[in-house]
PDB file of N, CA and C in Angstrom:
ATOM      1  N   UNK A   1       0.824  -1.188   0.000  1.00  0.00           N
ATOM      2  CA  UNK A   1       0.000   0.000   0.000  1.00  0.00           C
ATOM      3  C   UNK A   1       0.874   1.260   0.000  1.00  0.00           C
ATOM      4  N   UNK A   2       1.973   1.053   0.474  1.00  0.00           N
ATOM      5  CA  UNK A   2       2.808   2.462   1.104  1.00  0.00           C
ATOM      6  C   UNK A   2       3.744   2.812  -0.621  1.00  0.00           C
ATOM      7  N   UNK A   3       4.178   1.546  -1.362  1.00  0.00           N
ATOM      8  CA  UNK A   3       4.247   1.967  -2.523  1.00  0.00           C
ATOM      9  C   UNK A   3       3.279   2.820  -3.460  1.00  0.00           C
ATOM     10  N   UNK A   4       2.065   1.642  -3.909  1.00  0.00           N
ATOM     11  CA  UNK A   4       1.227   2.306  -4.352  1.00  0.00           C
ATOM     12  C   UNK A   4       0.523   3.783  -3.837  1.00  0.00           C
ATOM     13  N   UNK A   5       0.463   4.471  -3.091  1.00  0.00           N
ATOM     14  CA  UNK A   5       0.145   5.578  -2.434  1.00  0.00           C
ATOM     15  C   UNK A   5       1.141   6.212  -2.832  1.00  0.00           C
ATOM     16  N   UNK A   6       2.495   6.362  -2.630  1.00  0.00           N
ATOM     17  CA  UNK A   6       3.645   7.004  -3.220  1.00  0.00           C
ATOM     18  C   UNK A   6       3.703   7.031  -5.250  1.00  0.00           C
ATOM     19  N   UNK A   7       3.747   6.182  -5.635  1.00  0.00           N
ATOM     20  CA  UNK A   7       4.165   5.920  -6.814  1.00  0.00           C
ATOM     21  C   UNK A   7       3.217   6.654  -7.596  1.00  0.00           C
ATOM     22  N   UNK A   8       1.512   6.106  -7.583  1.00  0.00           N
ATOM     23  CA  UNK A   8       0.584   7.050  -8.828  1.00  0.00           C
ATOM     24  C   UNK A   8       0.744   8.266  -8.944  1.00  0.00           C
ATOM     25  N   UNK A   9       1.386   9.157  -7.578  1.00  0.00           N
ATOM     26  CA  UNK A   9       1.662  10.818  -8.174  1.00  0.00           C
ATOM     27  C   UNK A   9       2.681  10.269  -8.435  1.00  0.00           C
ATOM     28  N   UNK A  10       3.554  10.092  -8.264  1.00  0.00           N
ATOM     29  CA  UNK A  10       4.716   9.858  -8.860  1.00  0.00           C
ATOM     30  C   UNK A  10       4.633   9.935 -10.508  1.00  0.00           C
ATOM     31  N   UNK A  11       4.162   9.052 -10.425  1.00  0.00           N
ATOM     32  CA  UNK A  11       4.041   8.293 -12.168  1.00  0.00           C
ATOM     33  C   UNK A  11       3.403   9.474 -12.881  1.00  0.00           C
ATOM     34  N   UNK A  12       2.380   9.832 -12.295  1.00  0.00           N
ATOM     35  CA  UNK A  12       1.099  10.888 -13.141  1.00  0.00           C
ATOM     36  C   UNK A  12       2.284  12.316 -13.220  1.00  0.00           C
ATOM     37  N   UNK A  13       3.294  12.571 -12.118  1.00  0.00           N
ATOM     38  CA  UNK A  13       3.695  13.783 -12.377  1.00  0.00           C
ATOM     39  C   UNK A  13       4.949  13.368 -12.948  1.00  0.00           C
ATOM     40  N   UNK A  14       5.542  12.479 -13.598  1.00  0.00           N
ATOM     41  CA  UNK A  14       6.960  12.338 -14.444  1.00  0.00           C
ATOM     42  C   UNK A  14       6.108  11.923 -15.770  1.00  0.00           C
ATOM     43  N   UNK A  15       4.847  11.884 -15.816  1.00  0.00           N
ATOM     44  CA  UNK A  15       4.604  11.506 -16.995  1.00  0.00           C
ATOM     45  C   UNK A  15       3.701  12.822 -17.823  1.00  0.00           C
ATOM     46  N   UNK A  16       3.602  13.300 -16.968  1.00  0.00           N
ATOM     47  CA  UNK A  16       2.866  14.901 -17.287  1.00  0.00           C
ATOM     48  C   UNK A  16       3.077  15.695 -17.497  1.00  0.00           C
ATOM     49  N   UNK A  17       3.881  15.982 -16.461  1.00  0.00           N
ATOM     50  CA  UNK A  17       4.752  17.127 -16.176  1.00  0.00           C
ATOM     51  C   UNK A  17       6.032  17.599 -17.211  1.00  0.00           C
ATOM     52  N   UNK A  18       6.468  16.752 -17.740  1.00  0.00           N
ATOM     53  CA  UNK A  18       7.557  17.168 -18.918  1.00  0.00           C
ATOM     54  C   UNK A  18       7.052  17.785 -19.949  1.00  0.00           C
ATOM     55  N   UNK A  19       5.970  17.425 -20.555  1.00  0.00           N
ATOM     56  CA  UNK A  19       5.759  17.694 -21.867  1.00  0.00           C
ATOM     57  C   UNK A  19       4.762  18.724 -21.542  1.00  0.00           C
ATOM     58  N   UNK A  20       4.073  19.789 -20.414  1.00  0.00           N
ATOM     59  CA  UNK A  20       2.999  20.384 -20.679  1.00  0.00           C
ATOM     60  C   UNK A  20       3.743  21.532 -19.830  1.00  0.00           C
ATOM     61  N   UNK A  21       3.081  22.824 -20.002  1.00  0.00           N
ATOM     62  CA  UNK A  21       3.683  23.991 -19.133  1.00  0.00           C
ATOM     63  C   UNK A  21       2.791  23.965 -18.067  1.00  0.00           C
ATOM     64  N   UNK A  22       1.879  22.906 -17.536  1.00  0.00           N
ATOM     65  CA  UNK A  22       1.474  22.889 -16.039  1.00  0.00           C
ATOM     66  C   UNK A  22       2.099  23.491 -14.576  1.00  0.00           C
ATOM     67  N   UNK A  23       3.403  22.906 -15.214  1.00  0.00           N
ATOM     68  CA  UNK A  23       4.442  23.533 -13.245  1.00  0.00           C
ATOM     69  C   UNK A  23       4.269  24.492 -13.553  1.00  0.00           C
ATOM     70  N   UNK A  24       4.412  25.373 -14.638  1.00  0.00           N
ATOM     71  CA  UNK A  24       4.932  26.468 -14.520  1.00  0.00           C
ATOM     72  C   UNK A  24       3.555  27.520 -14.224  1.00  0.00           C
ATOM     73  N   UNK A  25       2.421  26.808 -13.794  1.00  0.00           N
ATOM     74  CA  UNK A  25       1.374  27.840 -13.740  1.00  0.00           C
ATOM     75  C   UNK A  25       1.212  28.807 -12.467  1.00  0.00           C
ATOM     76  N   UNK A  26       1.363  29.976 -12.086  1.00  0.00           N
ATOM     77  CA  UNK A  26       2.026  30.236 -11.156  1.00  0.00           C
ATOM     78  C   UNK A  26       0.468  30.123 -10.312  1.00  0.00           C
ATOM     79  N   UNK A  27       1.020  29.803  -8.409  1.00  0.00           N
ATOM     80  CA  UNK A  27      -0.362  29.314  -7.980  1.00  0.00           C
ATOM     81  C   UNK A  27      -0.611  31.009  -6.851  1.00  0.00           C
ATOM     82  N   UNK A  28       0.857  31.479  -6.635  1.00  0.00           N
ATOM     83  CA  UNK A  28       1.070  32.515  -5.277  1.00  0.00           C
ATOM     84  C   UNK A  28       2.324  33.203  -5.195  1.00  0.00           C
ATOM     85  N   UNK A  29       2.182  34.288  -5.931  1.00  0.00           N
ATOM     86  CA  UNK A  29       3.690  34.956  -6.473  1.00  0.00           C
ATOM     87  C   UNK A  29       4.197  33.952  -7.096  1.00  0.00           C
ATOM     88  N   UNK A  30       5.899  33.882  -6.514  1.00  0.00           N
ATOM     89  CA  UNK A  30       6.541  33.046  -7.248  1.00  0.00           C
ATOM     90  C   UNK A  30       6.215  31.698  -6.716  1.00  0.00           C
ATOM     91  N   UNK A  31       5.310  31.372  -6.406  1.00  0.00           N
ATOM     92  CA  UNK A  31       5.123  29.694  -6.284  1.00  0.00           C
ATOM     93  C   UNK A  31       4.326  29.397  -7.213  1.00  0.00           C
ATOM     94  N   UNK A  32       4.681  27.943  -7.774  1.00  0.00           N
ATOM     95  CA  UNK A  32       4.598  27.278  -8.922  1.00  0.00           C
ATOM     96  C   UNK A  32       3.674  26.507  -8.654  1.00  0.00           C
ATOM     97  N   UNK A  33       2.702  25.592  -9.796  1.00  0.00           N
ATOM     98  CA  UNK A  33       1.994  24.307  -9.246  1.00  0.00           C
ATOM     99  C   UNK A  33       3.079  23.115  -9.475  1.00  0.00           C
ATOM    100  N   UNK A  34       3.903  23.361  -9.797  1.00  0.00           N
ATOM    101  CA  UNK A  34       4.550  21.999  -9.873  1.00  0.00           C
ATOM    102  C   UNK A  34       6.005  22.177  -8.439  1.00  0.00           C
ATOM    103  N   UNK A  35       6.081  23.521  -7.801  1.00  0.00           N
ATOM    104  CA  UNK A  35       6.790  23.445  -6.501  1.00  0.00           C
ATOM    105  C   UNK A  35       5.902  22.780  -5.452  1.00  0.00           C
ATOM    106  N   UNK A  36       4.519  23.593  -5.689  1.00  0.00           N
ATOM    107  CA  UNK A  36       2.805  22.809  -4.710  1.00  0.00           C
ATOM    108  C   UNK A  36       3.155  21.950  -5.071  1.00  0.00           C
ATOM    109  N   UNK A  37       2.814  20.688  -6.083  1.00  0.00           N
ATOM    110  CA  UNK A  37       2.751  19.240  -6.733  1.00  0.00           C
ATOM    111  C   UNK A  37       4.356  18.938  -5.968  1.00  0.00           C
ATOM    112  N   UNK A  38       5.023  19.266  -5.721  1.00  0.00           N
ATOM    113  CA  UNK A  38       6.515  18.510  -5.289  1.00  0.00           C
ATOM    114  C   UNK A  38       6.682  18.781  -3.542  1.00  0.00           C
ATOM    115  N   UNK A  39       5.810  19.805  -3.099  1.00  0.00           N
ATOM    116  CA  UNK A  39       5.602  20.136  -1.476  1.00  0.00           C
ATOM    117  C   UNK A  39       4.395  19.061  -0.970  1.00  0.00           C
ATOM    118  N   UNK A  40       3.558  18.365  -1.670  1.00  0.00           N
ATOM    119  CA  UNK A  40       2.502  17.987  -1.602  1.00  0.00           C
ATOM    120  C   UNK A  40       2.796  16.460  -1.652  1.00  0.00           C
ATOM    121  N   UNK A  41       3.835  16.257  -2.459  1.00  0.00           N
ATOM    122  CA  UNK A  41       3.948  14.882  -2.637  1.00  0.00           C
ATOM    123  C   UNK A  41       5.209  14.341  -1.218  1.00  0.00           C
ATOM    124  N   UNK A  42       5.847  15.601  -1.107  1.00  0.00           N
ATOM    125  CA  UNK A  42       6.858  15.321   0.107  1.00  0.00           C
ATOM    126  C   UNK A  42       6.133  14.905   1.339  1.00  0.00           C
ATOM    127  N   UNK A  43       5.311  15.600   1.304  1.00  0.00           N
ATOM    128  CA  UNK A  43       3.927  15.641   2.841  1.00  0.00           C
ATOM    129  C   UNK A  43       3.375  14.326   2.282  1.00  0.00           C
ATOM    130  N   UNK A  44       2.891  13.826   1.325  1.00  0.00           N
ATOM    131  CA  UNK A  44       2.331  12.392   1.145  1.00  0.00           C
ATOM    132  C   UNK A  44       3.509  10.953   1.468  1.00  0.00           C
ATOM    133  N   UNK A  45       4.566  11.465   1.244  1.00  0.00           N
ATOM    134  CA  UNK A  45       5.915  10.498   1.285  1.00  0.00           C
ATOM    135  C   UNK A  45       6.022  10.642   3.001  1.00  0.00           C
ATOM    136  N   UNK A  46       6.146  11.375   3.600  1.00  0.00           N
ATOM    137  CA  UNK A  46       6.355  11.495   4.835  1.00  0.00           C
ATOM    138  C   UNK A  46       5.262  11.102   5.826  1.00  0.00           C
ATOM    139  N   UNK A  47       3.709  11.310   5.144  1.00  0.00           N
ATOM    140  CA  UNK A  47       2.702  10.989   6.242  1.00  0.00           C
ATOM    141  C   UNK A  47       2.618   9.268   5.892  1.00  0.00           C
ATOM    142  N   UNK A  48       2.624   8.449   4.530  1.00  0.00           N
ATOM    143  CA  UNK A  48       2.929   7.507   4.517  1.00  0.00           C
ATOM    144  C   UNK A  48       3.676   6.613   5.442  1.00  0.00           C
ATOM    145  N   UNK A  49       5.005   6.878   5.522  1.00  0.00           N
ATOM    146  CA  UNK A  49       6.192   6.694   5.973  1.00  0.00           C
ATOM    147  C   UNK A  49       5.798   6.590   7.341  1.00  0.00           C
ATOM    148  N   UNK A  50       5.459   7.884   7.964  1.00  0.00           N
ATOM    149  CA  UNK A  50       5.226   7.708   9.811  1.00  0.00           C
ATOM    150  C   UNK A  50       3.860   6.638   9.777  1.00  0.00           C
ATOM    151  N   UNK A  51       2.842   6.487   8.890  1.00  0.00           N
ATOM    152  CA  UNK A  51       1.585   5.629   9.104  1.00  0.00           C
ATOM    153  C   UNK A  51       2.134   4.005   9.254  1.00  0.00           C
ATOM    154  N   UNK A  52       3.333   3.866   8.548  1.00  0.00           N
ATOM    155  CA  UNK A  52       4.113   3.051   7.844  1.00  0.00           C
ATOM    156  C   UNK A  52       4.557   2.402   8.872  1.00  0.00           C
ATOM    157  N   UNK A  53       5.707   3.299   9.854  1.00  0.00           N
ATOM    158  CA  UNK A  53       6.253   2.829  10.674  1.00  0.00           C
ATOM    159  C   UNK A  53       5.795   2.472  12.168  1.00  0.00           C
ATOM    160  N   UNK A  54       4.124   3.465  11.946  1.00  0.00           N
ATOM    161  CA  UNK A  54       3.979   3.046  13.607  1.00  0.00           C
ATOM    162  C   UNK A  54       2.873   1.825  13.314  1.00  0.00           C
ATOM    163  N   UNK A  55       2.965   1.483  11.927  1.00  0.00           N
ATOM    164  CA  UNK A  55       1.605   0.166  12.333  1.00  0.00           C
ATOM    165  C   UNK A  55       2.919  -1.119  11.870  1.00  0.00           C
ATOM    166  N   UNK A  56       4.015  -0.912  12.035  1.00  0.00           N
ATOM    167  CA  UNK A  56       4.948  -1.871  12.106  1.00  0.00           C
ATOM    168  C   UNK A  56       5.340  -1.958  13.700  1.00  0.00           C
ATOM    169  N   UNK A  57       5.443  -0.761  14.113  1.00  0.00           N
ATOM    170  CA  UNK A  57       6.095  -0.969  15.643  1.00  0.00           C
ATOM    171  C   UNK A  57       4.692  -1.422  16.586  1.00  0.00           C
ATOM    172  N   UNK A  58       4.130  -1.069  15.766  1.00  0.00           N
ATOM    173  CA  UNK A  58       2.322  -2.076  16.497  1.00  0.00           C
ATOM    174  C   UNK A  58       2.499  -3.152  16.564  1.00  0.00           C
ATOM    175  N   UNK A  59       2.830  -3.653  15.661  1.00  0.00           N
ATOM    176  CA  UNK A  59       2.806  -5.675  14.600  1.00  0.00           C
ATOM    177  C   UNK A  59       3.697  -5.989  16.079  1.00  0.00           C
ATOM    178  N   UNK A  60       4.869  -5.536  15.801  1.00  0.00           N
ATOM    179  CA  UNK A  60       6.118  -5.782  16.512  1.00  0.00           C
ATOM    180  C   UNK A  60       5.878  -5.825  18.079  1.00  0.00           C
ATOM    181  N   UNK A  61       4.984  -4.745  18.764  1.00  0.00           N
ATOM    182  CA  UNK A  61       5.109  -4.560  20.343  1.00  0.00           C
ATOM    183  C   UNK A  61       4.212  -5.690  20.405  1.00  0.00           C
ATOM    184  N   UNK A  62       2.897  -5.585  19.814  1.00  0.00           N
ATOM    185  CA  UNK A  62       1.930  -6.867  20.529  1.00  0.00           C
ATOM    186  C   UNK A  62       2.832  -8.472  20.336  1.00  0.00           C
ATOM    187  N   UNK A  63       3.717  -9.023  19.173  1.00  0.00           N
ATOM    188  CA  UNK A  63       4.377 -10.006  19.455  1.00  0.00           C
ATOM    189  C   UNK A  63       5.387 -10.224  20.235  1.00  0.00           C
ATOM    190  N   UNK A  64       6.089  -9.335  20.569  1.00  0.00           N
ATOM    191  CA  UNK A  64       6.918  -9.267  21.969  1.00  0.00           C
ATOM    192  C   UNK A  64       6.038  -9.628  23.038  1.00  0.00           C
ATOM    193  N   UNK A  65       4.793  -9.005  23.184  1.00  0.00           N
ATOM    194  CA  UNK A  65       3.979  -9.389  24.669  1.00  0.00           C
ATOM    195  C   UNK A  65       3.644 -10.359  24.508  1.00  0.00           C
ATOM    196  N   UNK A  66       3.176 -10.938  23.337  1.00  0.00           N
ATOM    197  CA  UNK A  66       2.669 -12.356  23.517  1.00  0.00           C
ATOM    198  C   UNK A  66       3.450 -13.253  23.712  1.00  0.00           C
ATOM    199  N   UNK A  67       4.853 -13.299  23.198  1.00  0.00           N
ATOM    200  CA  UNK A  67       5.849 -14.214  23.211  1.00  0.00           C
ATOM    201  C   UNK A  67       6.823 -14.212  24.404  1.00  0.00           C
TER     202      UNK A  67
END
């Protein structure tokens, strides 16, 4: 899941993003939609990642107690 959640922007913005002047649409002064689209995907990589790691250290604490 933690791939797939990462990867479709991924994919949709290396496959988009080259060939169209989208980034460059400006969203707030000099901020870009494709700086948003790359701040947005960092915050998706990172909230992944912590969802990631604390339902592993979950898995992990309840088999320590049981064992």
């Amino acid at each position: 899941m933690f791939v797939i959640v990462n990867a479709v922007p991924l994919a949709a913005s290396t496959m988009v993003f080259p060939f169209t002047d989208i980034p460059a649409v400006p969203v707030l002064g000099h901020l870009t939609l494709g700086v948003v689209w790359g701040i947005l995907q960092c915050g998706l990589f990172m909230a992944t990642a912590w969802w990631y790691e604390a339902r592993s250290t979950r898995l992990c604490d309840s088999l320590a107690v049981e064992g």
